[in-house]
PDB file of N, CA and C in Angstrom:
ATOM      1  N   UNK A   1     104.718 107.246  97.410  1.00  0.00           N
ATOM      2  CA  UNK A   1     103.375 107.050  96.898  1.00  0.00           C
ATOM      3  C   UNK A   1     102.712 105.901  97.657  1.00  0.00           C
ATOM      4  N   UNK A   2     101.608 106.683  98.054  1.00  0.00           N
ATOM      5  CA  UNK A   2     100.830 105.315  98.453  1.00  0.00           C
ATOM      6  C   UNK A   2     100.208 104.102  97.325  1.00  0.00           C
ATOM      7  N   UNK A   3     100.560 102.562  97.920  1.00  0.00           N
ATOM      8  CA  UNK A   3      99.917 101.245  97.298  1.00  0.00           C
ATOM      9  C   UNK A   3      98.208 101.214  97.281  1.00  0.00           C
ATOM     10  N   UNK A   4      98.002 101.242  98.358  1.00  0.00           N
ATOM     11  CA  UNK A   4      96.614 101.180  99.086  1.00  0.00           C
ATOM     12  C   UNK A   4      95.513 102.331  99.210  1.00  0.00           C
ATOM     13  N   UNK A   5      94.745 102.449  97.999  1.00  0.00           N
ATOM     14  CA  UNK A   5      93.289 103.298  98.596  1.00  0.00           C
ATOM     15  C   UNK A   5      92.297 102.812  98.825  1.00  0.00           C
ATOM     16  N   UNK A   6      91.389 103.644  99.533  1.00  0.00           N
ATOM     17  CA  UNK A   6      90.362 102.824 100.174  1.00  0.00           C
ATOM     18  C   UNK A   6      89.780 104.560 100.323  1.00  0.00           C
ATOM     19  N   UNK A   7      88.805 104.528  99.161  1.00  0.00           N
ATOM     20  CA  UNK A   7      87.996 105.910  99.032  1.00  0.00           C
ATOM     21  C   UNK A   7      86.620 105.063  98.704  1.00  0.00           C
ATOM     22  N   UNK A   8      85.792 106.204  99.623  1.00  0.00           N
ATOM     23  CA  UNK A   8      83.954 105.105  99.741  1.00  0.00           C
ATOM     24  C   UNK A   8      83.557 105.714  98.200  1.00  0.00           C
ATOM     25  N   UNK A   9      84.050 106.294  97.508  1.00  0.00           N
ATOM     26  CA  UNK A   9      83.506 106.724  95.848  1.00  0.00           C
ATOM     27  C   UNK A   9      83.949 105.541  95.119  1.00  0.00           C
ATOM     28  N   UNK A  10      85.066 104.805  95.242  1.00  0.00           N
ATOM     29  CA  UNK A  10      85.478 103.830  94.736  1.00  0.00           C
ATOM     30  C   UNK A  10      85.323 102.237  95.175  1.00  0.00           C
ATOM     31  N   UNK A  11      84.323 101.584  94.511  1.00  0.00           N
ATOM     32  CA  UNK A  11      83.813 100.367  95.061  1.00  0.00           C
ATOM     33  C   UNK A  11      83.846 100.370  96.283  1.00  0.00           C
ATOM     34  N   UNK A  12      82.989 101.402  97.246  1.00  0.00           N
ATOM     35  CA  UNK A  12      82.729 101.876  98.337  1.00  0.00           C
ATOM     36  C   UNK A  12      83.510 101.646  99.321  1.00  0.00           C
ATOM     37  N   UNK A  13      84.831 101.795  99.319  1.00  0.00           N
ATOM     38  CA  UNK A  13      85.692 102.036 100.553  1.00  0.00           C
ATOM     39  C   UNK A  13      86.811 100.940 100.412  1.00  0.00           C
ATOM     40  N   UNK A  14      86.171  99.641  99.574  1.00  0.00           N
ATOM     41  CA  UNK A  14      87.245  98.452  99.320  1.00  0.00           C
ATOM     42  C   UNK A  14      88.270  98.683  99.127  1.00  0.00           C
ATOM     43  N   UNK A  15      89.490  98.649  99.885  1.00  0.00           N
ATOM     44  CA  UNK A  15      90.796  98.715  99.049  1.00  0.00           C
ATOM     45  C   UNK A  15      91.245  98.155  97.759  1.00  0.00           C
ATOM     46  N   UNK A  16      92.144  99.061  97.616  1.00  0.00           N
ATOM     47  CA  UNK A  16      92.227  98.538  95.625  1.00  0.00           C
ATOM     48  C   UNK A  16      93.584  99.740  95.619  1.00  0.00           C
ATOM     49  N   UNK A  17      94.219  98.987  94.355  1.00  0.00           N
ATOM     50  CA  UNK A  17      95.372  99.372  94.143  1.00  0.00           C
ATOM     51  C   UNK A  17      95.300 100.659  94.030  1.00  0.00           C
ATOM     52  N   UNK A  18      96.063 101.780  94.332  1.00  0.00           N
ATOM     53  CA  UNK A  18      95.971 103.338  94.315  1.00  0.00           C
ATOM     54  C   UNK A  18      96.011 103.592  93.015  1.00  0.00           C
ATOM     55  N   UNK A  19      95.496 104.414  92.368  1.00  0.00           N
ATOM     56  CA  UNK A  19      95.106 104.425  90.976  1.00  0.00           C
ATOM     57  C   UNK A  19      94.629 103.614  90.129  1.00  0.00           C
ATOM     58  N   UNK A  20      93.875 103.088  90.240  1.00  0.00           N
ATOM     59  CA  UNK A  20      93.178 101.654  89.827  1.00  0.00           C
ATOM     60  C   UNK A  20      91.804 101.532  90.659  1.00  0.00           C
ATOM     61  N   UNK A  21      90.694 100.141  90.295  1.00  0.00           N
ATOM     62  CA  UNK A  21      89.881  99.843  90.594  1.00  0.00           C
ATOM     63  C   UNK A  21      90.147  98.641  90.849  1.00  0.00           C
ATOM     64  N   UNK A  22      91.302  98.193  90.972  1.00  0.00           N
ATOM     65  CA  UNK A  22      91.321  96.814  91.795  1.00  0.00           C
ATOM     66  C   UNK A  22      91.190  96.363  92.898  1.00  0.00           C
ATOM     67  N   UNK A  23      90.894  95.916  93.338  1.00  0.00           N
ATOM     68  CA  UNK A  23      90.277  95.306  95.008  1.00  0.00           C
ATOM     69  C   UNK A  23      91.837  94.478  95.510  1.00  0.00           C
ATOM     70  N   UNK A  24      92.410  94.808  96.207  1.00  0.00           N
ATOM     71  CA  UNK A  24      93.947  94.188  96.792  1.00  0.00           C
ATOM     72  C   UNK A  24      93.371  92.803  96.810  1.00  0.00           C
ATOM     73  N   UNK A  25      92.050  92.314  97.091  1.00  0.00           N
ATOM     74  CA  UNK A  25      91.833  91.276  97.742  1.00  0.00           C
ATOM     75  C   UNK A  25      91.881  90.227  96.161  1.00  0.00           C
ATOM     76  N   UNK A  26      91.887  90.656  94.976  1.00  0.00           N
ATOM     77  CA  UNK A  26      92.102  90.086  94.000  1.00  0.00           C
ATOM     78  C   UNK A  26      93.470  89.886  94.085  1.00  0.00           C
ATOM     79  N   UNK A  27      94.590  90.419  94.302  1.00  0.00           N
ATOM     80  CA  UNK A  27      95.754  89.249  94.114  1.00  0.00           C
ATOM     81  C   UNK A  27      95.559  88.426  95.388  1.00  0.00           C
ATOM     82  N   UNK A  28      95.559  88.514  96.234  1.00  0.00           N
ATOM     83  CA  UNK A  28      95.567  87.467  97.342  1.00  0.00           C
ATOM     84  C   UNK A  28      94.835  86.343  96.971  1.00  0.00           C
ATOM     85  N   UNK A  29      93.531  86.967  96.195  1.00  0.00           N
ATOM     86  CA  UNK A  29      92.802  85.655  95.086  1.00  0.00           C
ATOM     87  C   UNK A  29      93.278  84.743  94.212  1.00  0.00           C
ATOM     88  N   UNK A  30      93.972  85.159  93.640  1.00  0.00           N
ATOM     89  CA  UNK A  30      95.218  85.276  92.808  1.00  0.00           C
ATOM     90  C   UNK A  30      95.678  83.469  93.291  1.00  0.00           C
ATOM     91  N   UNK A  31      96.526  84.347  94.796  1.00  0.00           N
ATOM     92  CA  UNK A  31      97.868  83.669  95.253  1.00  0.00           C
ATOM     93  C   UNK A  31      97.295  81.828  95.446  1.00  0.00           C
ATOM     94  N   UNK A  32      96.293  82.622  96.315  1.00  0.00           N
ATOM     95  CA  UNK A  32      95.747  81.252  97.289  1.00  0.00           C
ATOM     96  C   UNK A  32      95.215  80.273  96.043  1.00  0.00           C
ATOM     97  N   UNK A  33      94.647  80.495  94.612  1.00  0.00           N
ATOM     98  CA  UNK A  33      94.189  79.637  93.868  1.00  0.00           C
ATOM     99  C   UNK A  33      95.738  78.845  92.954  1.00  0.00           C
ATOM    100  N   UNK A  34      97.384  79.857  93.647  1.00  0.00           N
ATOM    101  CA  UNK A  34      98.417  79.012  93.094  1.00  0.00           C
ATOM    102  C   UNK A  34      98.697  79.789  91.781  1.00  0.00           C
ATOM    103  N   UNK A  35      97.880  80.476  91.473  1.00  0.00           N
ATOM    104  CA  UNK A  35      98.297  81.522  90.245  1.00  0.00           C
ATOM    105  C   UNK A  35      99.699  82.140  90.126  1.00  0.00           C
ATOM    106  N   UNK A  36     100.446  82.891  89.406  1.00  0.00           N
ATOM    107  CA  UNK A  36     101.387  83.907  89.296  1.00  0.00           C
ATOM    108  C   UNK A  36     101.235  84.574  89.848  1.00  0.00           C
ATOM    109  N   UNK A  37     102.213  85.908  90.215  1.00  0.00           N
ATOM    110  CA  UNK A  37     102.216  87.347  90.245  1.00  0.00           C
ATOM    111  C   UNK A  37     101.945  87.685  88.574  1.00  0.00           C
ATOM    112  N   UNK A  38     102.692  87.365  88.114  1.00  0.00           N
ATOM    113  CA  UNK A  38     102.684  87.249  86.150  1.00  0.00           C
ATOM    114  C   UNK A  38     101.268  87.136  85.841  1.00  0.00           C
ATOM    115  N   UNK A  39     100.904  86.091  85.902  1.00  0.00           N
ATOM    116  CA  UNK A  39      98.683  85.725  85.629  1.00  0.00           C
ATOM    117  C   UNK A  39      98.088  87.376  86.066  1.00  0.00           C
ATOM    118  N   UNK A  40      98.551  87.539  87.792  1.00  0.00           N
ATOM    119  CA  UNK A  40      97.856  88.965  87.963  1.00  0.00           C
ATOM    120  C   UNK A  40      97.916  89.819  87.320  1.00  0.00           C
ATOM    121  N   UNK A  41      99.231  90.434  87.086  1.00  0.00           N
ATOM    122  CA  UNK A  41      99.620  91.585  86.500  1.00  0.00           C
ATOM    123  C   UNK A  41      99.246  91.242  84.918  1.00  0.00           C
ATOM    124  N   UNK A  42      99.316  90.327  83.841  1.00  0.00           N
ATOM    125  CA  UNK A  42      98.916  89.972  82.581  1.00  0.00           C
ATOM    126  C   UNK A  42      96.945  90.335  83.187  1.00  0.00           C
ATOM    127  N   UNK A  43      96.223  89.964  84.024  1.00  0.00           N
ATOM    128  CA  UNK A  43      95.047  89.839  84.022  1.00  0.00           C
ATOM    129  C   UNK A  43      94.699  91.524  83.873  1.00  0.00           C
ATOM    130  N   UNK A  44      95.208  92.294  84.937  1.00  0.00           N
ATOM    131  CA  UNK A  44      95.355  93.253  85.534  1.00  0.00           C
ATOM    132  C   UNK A  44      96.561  94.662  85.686  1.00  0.00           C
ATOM    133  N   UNK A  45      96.034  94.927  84.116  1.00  0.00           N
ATOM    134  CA  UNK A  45      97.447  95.747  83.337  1.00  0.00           C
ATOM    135  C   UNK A  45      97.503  97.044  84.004  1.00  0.00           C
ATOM    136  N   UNK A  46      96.156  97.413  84.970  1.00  0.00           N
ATOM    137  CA  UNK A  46      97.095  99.123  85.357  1.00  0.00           C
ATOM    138  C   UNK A  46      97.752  98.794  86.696  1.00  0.00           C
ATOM    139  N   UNK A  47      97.826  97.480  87.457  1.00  0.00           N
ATOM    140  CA  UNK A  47      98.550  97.375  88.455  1.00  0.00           C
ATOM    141  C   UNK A  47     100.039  97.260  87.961  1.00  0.00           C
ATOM    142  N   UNK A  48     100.948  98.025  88.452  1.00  0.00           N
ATOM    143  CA  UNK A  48     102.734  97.610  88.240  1.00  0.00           C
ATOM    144  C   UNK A  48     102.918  96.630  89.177  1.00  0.00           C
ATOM    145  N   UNK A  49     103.885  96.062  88.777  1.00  0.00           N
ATOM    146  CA  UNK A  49     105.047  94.532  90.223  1.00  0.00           C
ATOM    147  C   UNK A  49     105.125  95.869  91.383  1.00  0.00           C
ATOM    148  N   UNK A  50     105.594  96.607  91.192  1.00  0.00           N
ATOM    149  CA  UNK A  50     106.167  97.273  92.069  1.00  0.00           C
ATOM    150  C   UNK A  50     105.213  97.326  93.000  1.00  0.00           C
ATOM    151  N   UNK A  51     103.677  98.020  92.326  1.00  0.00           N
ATOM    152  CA  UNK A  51     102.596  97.835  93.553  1.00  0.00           C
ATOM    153  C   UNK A  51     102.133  96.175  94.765  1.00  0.00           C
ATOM    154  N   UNK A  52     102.066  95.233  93.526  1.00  0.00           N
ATOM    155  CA  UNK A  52     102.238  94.162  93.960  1.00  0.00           C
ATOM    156  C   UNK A  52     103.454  93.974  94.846  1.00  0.00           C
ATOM    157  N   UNK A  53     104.711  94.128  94.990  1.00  0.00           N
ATOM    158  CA  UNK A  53     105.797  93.437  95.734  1.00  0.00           C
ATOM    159  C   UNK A  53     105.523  94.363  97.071  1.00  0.00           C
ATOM    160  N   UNK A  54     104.981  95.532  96.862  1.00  0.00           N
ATOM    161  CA  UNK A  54     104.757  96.554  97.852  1.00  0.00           C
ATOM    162  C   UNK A  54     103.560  95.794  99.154  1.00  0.00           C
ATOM    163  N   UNK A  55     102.292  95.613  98.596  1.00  0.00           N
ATOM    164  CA  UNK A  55     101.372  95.113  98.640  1.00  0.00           C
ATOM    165  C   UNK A  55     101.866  94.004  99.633  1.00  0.00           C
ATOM    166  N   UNK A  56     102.629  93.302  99.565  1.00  0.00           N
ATOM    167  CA  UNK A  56     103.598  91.929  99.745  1.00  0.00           C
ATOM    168  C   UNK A  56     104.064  92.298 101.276  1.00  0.00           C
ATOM    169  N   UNK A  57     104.979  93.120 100.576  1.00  0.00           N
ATOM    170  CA  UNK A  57     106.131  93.404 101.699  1.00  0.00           C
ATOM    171  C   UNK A  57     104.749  93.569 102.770  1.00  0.00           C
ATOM    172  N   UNK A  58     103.786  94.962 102.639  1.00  0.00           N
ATOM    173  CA  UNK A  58     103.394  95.153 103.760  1.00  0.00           C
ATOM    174  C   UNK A  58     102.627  94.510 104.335  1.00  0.00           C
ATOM    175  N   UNK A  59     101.826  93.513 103.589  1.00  0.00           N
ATOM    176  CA  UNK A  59     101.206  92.228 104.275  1.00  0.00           C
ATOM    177  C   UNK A  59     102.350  91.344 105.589  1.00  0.00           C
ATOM    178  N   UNK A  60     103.394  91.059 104.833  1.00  0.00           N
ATOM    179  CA  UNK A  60     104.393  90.364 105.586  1.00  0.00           C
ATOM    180  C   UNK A  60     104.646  91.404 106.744  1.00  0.00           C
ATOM    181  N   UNK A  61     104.916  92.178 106.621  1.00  0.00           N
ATOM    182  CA  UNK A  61     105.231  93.101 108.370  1.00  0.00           C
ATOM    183  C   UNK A  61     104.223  93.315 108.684  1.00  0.00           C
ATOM    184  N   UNK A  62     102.405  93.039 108.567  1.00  0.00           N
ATOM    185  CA  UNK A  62     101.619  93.198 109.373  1.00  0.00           C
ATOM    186  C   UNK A  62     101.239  92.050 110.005  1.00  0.00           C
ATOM    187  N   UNK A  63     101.932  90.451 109.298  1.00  0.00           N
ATOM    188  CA  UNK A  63     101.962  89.180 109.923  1.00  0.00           C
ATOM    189  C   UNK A  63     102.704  89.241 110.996  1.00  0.00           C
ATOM    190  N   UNK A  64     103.833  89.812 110.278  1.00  0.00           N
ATOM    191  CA  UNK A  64     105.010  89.605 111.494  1.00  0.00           C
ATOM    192  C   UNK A  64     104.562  90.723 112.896  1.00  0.00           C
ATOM    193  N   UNK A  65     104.159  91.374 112.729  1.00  0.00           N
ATOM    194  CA  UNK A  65     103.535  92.403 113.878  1.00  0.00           C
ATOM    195  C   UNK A  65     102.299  91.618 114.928  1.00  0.00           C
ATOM    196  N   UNK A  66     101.397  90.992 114.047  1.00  0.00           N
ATOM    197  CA  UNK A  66     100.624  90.773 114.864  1.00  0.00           C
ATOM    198  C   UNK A  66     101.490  88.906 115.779  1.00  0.00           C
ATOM    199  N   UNK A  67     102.357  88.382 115.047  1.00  0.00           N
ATOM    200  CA  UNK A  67     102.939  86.984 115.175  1.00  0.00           C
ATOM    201  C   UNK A  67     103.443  87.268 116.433  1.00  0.00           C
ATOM    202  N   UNK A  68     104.449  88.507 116.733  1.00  0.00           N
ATOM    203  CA  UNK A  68     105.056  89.044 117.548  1.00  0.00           C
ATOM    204  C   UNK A  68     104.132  89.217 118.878  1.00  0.00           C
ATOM    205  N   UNK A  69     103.203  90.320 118.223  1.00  0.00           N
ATOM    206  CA  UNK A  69     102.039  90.660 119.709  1.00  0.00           C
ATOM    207  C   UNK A  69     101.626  89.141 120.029  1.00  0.00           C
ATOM    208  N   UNK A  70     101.021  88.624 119.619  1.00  0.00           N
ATOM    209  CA  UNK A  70     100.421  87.440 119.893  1.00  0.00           C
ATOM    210  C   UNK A  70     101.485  86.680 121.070  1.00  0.00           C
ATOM    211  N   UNK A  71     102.957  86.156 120.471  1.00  0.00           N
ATOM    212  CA  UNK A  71     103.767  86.150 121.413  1.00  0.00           C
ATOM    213  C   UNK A  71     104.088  86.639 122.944  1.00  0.00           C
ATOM    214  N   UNK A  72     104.020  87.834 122.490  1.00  0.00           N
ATOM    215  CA  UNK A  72     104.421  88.637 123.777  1.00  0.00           C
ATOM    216  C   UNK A  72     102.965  88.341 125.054  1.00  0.00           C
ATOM    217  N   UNK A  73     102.127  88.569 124.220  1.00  0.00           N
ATOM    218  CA  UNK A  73     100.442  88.498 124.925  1.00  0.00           C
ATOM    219  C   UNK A  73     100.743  86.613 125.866  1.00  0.00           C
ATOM    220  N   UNK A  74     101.162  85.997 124.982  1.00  0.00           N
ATOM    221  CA  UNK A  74     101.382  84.815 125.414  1.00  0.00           C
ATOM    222  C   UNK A  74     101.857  84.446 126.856  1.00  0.00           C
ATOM    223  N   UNK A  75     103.143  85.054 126.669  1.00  0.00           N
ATOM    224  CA  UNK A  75     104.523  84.829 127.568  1.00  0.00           C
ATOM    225  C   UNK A  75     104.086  85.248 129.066  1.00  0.00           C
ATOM    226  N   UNK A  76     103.204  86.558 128.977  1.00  0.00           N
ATOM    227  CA  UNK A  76     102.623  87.280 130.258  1.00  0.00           C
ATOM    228  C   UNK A  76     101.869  86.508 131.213  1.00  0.00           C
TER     229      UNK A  76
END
């Protein structure tokens, strides 16, 4: 199952949790103000952890992807 939709019928294209109307960019809101995962998910009851840790993971391998290119771009 996909984490991530991003349909222009739904707060016009914004990503937001797949089945839901949440905007992804609300937990990252979340994080950076020092909040919980717990605060989110209590704020934001049709998101599951599972979507959140998902959400997570794939943020972290798109850091690590671009950390990498950046590297390599470097070295040349």
């Amino acid at each position: 199952m996909n984490t991530i939709n991003s349909d222009p019928d739904i707060l016009g294209g914004t990503p937001v949790f797949n089945g839901t109307r949440v905007p992804i960019k609300n937990l990252f809101d979340y994080l950076e103000t020092g909040e919980t995962i717990e605060a989110f998910l209590d704020d934001f009851p049709s998101v599951g952890r599972e979507q959140v840790l998902s959400v997570l993971a794939f943020s972290q391998q798109i850091l690590n992807a671009s950390t990498q290119l950046m590297h390599e771009n470097s070295v040349g």
